[in-house]
Protein backbone atom coordinates (compact mmCIF):
# COMPACT_ATOMS: atom_id res chain seq x y z
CA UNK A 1 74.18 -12.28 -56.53
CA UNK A 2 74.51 -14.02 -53.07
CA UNK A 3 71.99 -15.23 -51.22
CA UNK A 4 73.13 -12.47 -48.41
CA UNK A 5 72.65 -9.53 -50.35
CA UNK A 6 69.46 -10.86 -51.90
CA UNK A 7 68.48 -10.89 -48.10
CA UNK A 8 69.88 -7.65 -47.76
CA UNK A 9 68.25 -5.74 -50.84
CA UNK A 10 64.56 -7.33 -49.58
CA UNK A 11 65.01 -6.20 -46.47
CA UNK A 12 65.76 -2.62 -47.84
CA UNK A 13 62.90 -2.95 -50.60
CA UNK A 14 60.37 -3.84 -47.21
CA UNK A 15 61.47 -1.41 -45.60
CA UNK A 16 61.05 1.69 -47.72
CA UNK A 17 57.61 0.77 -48.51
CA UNK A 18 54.96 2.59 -47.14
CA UNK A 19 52.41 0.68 -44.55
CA UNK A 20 49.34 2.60 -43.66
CA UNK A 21 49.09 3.34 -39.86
CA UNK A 22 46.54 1.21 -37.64
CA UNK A 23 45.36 2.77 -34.47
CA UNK A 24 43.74 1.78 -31.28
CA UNK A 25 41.20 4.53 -30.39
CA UNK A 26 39.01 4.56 -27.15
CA UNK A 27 36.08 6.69 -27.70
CA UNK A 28 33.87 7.75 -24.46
CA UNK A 29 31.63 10.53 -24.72
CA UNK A 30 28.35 10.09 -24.45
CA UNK A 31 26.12 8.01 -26.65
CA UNK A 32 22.90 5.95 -26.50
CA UNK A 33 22.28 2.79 -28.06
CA UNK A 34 18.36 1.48 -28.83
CA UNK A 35 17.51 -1.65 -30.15
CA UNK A 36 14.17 -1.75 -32.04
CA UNK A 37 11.94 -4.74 -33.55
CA UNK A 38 8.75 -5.84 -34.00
CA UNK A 39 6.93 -8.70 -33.04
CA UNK A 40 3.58 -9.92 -34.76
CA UNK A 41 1.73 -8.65 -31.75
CA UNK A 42 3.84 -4.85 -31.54
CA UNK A 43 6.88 -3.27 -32.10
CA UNK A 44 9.00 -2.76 -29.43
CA UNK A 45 12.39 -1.16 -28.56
CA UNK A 46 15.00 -1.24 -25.13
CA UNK A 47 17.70 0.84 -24.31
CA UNK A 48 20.88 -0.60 -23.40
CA UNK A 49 22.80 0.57 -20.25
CA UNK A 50 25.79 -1.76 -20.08
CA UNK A 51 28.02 -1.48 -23.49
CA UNK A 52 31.59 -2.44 -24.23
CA UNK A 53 33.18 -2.08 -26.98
CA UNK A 54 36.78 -1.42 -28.89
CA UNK A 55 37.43 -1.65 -32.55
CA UNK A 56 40.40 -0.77 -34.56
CA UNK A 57 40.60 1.19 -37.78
CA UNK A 58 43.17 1.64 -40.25
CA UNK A 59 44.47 4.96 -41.76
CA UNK A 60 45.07 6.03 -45.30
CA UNK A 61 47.13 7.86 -46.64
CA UNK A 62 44.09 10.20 -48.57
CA UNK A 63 42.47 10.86 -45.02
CA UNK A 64 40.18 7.94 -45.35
CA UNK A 65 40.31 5.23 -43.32
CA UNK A 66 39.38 1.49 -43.41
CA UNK A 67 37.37 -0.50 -40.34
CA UNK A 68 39.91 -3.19 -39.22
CA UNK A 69 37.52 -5.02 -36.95
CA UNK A 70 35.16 -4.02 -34.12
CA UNK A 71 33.78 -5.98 -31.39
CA UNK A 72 30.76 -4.73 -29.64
CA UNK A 73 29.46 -6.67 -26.16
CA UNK A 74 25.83 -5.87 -24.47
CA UNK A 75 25.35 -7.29 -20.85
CA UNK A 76 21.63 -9.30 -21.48
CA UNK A 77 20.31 -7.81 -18.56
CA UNK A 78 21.42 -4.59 -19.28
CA UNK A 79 18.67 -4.59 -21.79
CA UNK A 80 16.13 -2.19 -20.31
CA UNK A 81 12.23 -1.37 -21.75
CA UNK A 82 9.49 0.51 -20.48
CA UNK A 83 7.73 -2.48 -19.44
CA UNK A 84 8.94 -5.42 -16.85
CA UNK A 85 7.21 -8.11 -18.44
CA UNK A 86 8.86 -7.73 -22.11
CA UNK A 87 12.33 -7.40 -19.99
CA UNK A 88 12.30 -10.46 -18.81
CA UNK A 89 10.88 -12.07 -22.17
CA UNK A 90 13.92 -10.62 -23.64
CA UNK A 91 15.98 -12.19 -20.38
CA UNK A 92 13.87 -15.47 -21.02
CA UNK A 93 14.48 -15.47 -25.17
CA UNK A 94 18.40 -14.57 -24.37
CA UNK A 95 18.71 -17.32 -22.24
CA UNK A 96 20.72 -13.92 -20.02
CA UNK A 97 21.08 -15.95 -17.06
CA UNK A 98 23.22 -18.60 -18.85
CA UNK A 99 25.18 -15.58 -21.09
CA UNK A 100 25.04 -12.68 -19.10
């Protein structure tokens, strides 16, 4: 068999085959995100009011899917608590100016 129509019946053979479907999907309803720990003094916890995020998932052919990647980013001084002081520990710790 030529070398063409080896080409040829690969190409065919790749084609037929059956790739599950990857998606981009935007999600942006409403959500809150808390981050908790604990110190040896007390535990603690801050909301966080600047998020961005995307991720990309793929889709099976069962209705399942599979988490491609995801990429979450917080803005450091977005990073709110109830109390000033342990907000700008958390700034201070973060190094936030530096990597907002």
């Amino acid at each position: 068999m030529s070398l063409f129509k080896k080409l040829l019946l690969f190409t065919f053979i790749l084609m037929s085959m059956e790739f599950p479907a990857q998606s981009n999907y935007i999600h942006s309803g409403n959500y809150t995100i808390t981050i908790h720990g604990s110190s040896n003094l007390h535990e603690w916890s801050e909301k966080v009011e600047k998020v961005v995020g995307n991720g990309s998932i793929i889709m099976n052919n069962n209705g399942s899917f599979d988490l491609d990647k995801i990429s979450i980013i917080v803005g450091a001084h977005s990073l709110k608590s109830e109390n000033l002081i342990m907000d700008n520990r958390t700034y201070n710790t973060l190094k936030a100016d530096a990597n907002p």
